[in-house]
Every structure is written in structure tokens, then in C-alpha cells.
PDB file of N, CA and C in Angstrom:
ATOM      1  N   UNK A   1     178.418 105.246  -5.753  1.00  0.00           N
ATOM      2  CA  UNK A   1     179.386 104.367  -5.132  1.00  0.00           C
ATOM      3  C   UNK A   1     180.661 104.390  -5.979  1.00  0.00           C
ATOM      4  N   UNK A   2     182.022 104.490  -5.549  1.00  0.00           N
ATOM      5  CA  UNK A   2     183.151 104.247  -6.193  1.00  0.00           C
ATOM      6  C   UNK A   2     183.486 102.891  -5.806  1.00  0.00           C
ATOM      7  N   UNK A   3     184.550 102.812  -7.303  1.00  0.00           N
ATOM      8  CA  UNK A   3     185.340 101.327  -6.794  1.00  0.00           C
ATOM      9  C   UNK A   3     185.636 101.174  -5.908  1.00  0.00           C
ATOM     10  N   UNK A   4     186.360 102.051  -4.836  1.00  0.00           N
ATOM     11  CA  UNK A   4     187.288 101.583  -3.708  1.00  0.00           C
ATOM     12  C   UNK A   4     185.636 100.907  -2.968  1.00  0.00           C
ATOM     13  N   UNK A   5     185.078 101.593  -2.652  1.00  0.00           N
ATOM     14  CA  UNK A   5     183.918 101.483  -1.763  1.00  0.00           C
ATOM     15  C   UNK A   5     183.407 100.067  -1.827  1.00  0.00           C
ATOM     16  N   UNK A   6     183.176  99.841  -3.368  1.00  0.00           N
ATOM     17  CA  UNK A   6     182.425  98.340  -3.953  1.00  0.00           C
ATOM     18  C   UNK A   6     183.368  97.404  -3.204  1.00  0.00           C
ATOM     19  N   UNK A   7     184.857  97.531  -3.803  1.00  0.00           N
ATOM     20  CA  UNK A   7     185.901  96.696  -3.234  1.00  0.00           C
ATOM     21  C   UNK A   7     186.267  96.585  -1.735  1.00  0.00           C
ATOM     22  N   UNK A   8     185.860  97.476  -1.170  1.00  0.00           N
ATOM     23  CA  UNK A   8     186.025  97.376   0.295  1.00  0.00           C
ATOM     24  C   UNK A   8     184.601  96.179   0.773  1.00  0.00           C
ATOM     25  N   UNK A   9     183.674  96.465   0.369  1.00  0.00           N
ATOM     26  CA  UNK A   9     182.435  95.770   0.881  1.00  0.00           C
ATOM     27  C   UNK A   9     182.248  93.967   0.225  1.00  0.00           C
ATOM     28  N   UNK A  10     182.978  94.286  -0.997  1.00  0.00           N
ATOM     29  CA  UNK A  10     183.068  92.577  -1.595  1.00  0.00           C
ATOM     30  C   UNK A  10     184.382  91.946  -0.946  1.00  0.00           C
ATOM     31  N   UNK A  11     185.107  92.319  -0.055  1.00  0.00           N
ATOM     32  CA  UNK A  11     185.896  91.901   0.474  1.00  0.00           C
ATOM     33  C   UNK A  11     185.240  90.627   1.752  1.00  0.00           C
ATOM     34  N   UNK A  12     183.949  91.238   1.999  1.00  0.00           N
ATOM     35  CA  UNK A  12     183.663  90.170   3.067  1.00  0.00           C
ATOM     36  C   UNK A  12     183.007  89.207   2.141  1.00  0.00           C
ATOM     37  N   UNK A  13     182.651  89.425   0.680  1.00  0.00           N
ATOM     38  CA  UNK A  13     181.879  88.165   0.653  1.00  0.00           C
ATOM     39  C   UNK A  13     182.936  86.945  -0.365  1.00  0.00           C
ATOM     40  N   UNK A  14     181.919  85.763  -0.272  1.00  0.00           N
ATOM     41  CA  UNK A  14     182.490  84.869  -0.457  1.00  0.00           C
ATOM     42  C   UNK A  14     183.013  84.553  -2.258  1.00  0.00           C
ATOM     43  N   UNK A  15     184.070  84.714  -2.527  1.00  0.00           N
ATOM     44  CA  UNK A  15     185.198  85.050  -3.685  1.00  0.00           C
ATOM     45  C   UNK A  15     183.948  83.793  -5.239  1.00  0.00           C
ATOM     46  N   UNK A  16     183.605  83.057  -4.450  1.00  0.00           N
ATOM     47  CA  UNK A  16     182.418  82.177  -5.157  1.00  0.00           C
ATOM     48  C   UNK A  16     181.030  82.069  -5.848  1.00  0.00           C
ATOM     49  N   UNK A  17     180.789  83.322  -4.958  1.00  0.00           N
ATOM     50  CA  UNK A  17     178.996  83.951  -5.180  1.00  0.00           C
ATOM     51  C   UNK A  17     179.097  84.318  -6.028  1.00  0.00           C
ATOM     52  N   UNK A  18     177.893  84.269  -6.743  1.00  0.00           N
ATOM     53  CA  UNK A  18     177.352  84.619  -8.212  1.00  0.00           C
ATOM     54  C   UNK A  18     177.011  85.830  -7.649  1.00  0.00           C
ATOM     55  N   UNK A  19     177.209  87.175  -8.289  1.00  0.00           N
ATOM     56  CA  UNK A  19     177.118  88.267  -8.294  1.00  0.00           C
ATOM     57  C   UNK A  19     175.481  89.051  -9.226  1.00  0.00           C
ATOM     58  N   UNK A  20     175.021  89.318  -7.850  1.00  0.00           N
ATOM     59  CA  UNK A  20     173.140  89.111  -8.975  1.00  0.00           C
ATOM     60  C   UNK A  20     172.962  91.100  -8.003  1.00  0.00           C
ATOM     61  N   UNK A  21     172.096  91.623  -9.075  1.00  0.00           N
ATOM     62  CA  UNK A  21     171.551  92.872  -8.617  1.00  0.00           C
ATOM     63  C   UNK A  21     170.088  93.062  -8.494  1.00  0.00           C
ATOM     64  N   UNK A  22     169.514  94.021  -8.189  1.00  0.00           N
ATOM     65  CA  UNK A  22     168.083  94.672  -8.400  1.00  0.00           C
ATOM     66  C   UNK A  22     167.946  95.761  -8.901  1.00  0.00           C
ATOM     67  N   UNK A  23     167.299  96.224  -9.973  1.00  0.00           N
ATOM     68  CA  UNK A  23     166.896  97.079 -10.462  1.00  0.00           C
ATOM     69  C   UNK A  23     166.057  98.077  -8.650  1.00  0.00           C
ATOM     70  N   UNK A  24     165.868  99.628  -8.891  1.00  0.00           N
ATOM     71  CA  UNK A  24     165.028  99.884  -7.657  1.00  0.00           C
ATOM     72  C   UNK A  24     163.657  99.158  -8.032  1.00  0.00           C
ATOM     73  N   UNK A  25     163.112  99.209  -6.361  1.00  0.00           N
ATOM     74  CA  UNK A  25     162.553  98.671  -5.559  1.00  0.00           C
ATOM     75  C   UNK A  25     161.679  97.141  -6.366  1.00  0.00           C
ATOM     76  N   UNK A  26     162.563  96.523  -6.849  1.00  0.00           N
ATOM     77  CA  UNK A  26     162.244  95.446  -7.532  1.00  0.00           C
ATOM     78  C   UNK A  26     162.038  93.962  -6.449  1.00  0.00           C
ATOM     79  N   UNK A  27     161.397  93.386  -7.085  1.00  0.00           N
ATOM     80  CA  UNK A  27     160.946  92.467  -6.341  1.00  0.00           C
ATOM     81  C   UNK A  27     162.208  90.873  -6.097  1.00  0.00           C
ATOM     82  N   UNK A  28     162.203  90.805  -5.194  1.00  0.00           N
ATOM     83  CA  UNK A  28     163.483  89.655  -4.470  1.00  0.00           C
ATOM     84  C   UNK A  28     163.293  88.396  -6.004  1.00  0.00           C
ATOM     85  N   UNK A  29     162.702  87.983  -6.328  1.00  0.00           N
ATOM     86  CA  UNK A  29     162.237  87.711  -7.659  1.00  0.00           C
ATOM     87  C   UNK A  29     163.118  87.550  -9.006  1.00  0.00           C
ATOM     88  N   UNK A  30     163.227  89.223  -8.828  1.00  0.00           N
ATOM     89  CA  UNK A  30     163.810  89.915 -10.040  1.00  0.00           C
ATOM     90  C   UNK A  30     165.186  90.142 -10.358  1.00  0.00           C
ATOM     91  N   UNK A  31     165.741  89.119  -9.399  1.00  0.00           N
ATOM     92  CA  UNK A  31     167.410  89.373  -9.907  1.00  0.00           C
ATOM     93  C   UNK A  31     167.590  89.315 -10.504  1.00  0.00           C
ATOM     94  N   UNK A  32     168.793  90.134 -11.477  1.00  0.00           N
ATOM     95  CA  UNK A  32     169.558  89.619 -12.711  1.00  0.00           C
ATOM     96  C   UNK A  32     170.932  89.482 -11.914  1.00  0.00           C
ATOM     97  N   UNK A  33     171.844  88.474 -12.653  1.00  0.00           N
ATOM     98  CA  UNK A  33     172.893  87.929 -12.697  1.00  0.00           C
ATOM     99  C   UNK A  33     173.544  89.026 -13.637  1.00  0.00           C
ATOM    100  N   UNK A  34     174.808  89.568 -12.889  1.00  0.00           N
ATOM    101  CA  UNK A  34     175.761  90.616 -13.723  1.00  0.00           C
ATOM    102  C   UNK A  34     176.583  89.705 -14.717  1.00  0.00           C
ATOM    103  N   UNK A  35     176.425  90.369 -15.993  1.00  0.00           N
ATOM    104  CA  UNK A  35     176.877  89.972 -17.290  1.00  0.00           C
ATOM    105  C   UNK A  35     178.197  90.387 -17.839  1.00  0.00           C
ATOM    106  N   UNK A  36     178.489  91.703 -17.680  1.00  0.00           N
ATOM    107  CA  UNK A  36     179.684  92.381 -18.123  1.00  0.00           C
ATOM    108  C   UNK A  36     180.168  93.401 -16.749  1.00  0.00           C
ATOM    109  N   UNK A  37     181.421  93.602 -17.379  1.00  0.00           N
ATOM    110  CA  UNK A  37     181.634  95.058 -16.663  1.00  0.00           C
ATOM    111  C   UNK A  37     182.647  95.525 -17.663  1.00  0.00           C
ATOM    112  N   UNK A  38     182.480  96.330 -17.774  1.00  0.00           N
ATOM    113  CA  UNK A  38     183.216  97.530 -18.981  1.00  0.00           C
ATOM    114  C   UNK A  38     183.748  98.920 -18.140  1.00  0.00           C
ATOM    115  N   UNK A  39     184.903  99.359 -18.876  1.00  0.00           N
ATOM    116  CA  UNK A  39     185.681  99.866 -18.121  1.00  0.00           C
ATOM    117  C   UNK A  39     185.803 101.070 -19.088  1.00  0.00           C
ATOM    118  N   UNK A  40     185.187 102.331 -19.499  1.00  0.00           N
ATOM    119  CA  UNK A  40     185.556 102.664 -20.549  1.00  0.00           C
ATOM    120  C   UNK A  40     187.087 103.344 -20.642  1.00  0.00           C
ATOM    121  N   UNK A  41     187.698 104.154 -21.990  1.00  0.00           N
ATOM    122  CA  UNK A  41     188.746 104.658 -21.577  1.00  0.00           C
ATOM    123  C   UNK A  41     188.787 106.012 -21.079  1.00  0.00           C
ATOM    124  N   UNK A  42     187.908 106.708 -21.742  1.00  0.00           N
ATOM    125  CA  UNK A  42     187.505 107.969 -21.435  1.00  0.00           C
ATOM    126  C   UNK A  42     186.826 108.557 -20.632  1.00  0.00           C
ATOM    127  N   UNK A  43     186.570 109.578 -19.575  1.00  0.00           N
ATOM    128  CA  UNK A  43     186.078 109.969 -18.347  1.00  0.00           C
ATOM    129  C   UNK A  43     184.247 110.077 -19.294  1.00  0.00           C
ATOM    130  N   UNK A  44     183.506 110.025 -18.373  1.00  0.00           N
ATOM    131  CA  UNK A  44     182.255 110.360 -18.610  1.00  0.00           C
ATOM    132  C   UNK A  44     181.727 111.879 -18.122  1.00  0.00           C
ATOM    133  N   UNK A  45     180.567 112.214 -18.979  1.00  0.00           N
ATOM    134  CA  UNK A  45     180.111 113.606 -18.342  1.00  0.00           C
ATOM    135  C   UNK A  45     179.356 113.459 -17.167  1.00  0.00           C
ATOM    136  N   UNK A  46     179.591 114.231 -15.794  1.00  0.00           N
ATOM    137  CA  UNK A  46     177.941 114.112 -14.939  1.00  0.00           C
ATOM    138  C   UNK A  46     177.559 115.169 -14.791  1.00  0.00           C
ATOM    139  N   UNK A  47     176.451 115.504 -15.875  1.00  0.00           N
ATOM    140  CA  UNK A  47     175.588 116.975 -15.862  1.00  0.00           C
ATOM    141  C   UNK A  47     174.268 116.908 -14.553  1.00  0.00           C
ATOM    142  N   UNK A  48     174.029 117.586 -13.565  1.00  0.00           N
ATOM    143  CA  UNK A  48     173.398 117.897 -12.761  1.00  0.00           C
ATOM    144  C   UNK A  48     172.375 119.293 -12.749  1.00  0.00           C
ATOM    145  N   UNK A  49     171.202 119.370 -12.677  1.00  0.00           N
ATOM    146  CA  UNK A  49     170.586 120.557 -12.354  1.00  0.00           C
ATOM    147  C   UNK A  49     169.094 120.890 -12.231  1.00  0.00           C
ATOM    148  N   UNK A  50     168.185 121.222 -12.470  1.00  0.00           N
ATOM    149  CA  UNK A  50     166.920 122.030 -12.764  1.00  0.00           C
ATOM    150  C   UNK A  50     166.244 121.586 -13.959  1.00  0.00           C
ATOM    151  N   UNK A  51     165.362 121.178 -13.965  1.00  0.00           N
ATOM    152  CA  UNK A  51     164.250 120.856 -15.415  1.00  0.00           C
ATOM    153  C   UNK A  51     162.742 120.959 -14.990  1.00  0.00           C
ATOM    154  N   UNK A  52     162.197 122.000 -15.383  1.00  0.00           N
ATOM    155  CA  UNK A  52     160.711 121.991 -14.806  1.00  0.00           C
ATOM    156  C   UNK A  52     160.341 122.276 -13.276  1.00  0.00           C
ATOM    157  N   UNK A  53     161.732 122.392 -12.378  1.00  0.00           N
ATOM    158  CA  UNK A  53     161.415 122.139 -10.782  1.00  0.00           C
ATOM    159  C   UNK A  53     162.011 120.776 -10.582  1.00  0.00           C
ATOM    160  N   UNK A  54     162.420 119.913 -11.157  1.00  0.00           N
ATOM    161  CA  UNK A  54     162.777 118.990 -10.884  1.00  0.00           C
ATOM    162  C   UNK A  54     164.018 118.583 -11.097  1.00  0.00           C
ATOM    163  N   UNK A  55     164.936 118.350  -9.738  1.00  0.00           N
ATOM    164  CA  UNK A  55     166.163 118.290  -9.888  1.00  0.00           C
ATOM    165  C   UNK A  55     166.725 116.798 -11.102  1.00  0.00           C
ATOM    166  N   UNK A  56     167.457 116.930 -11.288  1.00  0.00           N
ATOM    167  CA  UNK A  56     168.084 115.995 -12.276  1.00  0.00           C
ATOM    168  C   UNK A  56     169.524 115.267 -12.300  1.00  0.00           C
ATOM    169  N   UNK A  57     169.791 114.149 -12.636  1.00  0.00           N
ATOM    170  CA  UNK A  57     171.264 114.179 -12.778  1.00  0.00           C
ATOM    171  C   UNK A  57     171.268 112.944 -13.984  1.00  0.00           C
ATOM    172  N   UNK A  58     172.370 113.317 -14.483  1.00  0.00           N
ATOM    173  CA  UNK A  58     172.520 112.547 -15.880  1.00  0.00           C
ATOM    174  C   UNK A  58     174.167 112.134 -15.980  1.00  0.00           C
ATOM    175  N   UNK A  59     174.212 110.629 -16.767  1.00  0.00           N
ATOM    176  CA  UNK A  59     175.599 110.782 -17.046  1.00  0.00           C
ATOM    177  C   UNK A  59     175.493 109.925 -17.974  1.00  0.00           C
ATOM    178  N   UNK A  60     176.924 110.656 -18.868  1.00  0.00           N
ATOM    179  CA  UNK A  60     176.933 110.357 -20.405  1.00  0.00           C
ATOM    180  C   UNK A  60     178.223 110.260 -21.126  1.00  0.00           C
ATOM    181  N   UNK A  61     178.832 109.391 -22.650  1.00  0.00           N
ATOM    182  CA  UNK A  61     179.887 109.645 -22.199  1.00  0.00           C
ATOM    183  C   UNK A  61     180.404 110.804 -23.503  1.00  0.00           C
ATOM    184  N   UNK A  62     179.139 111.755 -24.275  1.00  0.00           N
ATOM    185  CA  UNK A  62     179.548 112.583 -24.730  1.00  0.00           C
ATOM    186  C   UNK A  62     179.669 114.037 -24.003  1.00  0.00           C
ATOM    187  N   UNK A  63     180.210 114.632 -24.641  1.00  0.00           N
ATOM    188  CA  UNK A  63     181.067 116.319 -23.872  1.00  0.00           C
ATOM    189  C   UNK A  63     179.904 117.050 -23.611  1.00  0.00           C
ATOM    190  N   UNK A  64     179.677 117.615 -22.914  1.00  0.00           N
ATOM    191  CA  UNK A  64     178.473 118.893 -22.030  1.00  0.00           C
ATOM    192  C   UNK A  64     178.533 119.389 -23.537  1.00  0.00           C
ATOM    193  N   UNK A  65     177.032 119.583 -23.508  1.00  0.00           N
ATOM    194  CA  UNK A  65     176.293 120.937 -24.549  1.00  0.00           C
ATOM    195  C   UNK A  65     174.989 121.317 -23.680  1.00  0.00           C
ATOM    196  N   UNK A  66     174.968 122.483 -23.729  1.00  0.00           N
ATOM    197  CA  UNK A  66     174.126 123.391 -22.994  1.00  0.00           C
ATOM    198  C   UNK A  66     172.893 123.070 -23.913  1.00  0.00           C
ATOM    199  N   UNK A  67     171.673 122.812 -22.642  1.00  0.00           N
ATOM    200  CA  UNK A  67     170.219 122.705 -22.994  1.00  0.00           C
ATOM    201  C   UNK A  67     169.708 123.838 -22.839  1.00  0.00           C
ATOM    202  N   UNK A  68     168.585 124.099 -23.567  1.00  0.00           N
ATOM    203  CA  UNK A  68     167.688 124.816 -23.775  1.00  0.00           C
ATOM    204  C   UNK A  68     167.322 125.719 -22.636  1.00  0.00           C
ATOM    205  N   UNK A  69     166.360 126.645 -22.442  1.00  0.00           N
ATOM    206  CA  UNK A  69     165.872 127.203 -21.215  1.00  0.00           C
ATOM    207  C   UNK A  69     165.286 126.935 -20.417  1.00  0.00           C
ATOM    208  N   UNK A  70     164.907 125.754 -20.367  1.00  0.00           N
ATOM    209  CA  UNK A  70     164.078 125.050 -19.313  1.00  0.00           C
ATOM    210  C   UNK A  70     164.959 124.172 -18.106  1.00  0.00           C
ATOM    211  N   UNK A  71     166.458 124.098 -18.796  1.00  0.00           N
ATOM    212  CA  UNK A  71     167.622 123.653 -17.960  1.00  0.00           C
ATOM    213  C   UNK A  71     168.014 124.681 -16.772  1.00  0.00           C
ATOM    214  N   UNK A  72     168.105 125.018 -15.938  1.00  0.00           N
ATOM    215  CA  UNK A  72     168.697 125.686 -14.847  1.00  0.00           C
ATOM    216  C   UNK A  72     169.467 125.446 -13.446  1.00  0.00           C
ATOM    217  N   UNK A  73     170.291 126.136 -13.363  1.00  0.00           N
ATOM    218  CA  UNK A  73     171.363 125.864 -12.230  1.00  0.00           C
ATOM    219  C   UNK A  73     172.527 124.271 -12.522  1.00  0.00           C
ATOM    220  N   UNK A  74     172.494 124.127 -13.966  1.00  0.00           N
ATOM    221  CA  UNK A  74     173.393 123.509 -14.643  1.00  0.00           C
ATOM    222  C   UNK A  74     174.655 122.989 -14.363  1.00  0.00           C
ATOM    223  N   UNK A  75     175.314 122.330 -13.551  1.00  0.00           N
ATOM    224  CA  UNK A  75     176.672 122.209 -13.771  1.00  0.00           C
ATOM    225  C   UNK A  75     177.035 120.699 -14.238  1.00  0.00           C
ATOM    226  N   UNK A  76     178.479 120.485 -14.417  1.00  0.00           N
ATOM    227  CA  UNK A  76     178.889 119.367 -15.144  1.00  0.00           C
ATOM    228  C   UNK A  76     180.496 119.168 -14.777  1.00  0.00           C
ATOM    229  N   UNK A  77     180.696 118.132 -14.698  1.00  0.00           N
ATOM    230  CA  UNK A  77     182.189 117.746 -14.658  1.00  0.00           C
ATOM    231  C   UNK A  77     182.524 116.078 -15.206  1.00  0.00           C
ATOM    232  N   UNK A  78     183.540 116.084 -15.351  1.00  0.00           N
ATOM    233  CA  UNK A  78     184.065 114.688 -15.992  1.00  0.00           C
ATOM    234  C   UNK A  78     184.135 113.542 -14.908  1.00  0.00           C
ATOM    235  N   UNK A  79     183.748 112.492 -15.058  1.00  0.00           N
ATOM    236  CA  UNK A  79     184.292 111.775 -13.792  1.00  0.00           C
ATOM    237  C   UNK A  79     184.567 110.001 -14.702  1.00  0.00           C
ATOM    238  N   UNK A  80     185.469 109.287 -14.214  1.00  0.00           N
ATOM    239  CA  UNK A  80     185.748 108.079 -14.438  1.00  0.00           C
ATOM    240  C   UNK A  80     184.741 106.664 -14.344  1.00  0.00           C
ATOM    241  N   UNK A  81     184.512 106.481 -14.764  1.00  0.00           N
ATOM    242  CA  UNK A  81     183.035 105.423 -14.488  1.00  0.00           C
ATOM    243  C   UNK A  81     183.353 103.874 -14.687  1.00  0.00           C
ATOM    244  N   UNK A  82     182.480 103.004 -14.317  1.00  0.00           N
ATOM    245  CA  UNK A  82     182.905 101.717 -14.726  1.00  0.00           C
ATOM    246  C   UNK A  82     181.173 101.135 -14.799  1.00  0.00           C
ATOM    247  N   UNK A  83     181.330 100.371 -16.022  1.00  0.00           N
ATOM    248  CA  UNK A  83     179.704  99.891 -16.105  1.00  0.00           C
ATOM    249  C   UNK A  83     179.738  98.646 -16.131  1.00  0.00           C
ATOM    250  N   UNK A  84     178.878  98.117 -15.313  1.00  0.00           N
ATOM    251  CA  UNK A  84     177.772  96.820 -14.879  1.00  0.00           C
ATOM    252  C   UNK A  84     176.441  96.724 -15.783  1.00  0.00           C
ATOM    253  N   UNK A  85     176.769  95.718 -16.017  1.00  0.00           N
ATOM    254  CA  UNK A  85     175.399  95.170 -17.208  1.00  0.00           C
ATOM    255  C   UNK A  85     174.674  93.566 -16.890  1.00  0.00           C
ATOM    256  N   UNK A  86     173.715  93.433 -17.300  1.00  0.00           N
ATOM    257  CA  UNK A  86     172.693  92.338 -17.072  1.00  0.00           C
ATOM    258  C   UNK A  86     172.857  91.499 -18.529  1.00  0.00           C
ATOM    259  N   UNK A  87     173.357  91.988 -19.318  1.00  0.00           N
ATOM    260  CA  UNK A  87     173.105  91.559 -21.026  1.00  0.00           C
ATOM    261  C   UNK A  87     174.324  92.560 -21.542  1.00  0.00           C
ATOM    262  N   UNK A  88     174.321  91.937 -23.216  1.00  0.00           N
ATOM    263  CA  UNK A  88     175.292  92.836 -23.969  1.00  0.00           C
ATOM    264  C   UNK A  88     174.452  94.110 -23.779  1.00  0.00           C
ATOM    265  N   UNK A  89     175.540  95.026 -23.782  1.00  0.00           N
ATOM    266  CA  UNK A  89     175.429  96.398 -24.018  1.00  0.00           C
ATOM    267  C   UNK A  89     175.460  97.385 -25.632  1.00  0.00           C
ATOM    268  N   UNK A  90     175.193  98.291 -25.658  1.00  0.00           N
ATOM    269  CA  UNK A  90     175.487  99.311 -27.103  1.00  0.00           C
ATOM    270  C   UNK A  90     176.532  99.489 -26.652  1.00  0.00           C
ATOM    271  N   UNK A  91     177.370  99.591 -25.592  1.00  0.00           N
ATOM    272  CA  UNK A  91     179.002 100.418 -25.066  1.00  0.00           C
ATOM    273  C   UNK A  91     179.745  99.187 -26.306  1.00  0.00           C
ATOM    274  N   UNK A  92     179.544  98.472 -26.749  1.00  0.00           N
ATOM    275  CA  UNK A  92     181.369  96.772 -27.256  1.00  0.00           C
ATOM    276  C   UNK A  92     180.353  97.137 -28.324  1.00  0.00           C
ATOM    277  N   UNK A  93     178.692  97.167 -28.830  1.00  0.00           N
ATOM    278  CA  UNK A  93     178.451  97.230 -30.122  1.00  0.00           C
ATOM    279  C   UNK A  93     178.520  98.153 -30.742  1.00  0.00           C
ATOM    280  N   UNK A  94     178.833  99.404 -30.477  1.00  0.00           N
ATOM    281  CA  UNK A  94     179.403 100.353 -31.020  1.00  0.00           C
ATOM    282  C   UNK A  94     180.826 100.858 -30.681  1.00  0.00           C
ATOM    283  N   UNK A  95     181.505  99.596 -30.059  1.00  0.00           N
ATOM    284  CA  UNK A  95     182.894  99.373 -30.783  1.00  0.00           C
ATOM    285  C   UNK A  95     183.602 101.040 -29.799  1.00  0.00           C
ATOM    286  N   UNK A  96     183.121 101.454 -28.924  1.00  0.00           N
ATOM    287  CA  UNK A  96     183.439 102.210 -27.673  1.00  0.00           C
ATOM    288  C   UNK A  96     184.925 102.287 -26.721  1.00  0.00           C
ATOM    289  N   UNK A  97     185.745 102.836 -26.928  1.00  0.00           N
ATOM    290  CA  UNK A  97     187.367 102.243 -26.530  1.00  0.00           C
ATOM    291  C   UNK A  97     187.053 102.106 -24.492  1.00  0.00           C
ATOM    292  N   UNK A  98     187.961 100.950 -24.363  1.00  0.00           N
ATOM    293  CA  UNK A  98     188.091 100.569 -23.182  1.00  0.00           C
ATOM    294  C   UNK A  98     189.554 100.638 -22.468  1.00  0.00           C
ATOM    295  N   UNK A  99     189.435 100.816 -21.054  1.00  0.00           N
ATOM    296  CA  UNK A  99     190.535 100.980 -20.581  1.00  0.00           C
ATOM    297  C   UNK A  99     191.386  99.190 -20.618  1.00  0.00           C
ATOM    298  N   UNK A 100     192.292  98.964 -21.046  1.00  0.00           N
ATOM    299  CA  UNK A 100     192.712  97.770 -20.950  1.00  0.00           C
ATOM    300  C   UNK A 100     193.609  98.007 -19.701  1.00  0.00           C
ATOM    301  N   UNK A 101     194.008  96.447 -19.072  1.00  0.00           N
ATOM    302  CA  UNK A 101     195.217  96.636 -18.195  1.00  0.00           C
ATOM    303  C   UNK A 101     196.586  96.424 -18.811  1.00  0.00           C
TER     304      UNK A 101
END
């Protein structure tokens, strides 16, 4: 999902609601209440491909390094990210630069 997308769809709801998620297929139960959102400054990696037969996708916010031989049909590109959290994160405790406005 991109921002525009999120922002198009929170447009109908009410500017008041507590903003709560689900982990997958978690139980109605199990909400958490969103804690942060962090904006980093720097684009993130999204490496995609092959491991064992099993497709993969990963994202990270250090630079592509090529895995081993068990990695195949590999690709990667940079993309802009924004993170949602339930609790503090390692992104502010290891002091991680953020996009300010």
C-alpha cells in the first residue's frame, strides 16, 4: 500500500478514531493501537526472489549485497517507506535519520 492510497481511504473515516491494526489473520481480540510512525530519510532496499523454491520478498534499510547460491532470480530496487509501529522501535533507538518537515 502507498501513502496516497492509505490517505485516500482514511479520508472517509472519522478524523477521531483511534487508529488500531492486526497482525495477519489475528484474532478481532488482538488489536494493537498504532504507536509511532516514522518516516525515515533514506529510501529503503526491496530485494525480491528465489530461496529453496520459495519466493521471497524482503525490505531493509541497508544497500543490496548479493546472497549466497541458494538466492535466485534476485532483483532489488530502492523505494521510500514509512513505518507504523505498536511500541518503540530499534529505527529512534539506534538514533536512524528521519525525514523531518
Amino acid at each position: 500500500m502507498t501513502v496516497r492510497e492509505l490517505i485516500a481511504l482514511l479520508q472517509r473515516a472519522d478524523p477521531e478514531s483511534v487508529v488500531l491494526f492486526l497482525d495477519d489473520y489475528a484474532d478481532l481480540s488482538e488489536a494493537d493501537e498504532l504507536f509511532d510512525v516514522v518516516i525515515p530519510e533514506h529510501a529503503w532496499t526491496h530485494e525480491r526472489g528465489s530461496c529453496g523454491g520459495e519466493e521471497y520478498s524482503a525490505r531493509y534499510p541497508d544497500a543490496f549485497e548479493p546472497r549466497d547460491e541458494n538466492y535466485v532470480d534476485v532483483t532489488h530496487d530502492l523505494e521510500r517507506v514509512v513505518l507504523v509501529t505498536n511500541g518503540p522501535s530499534n529505527y529512534r533507538r539506534m538514533n536512524l535519520p528521519e525525514r523531518r518537515v
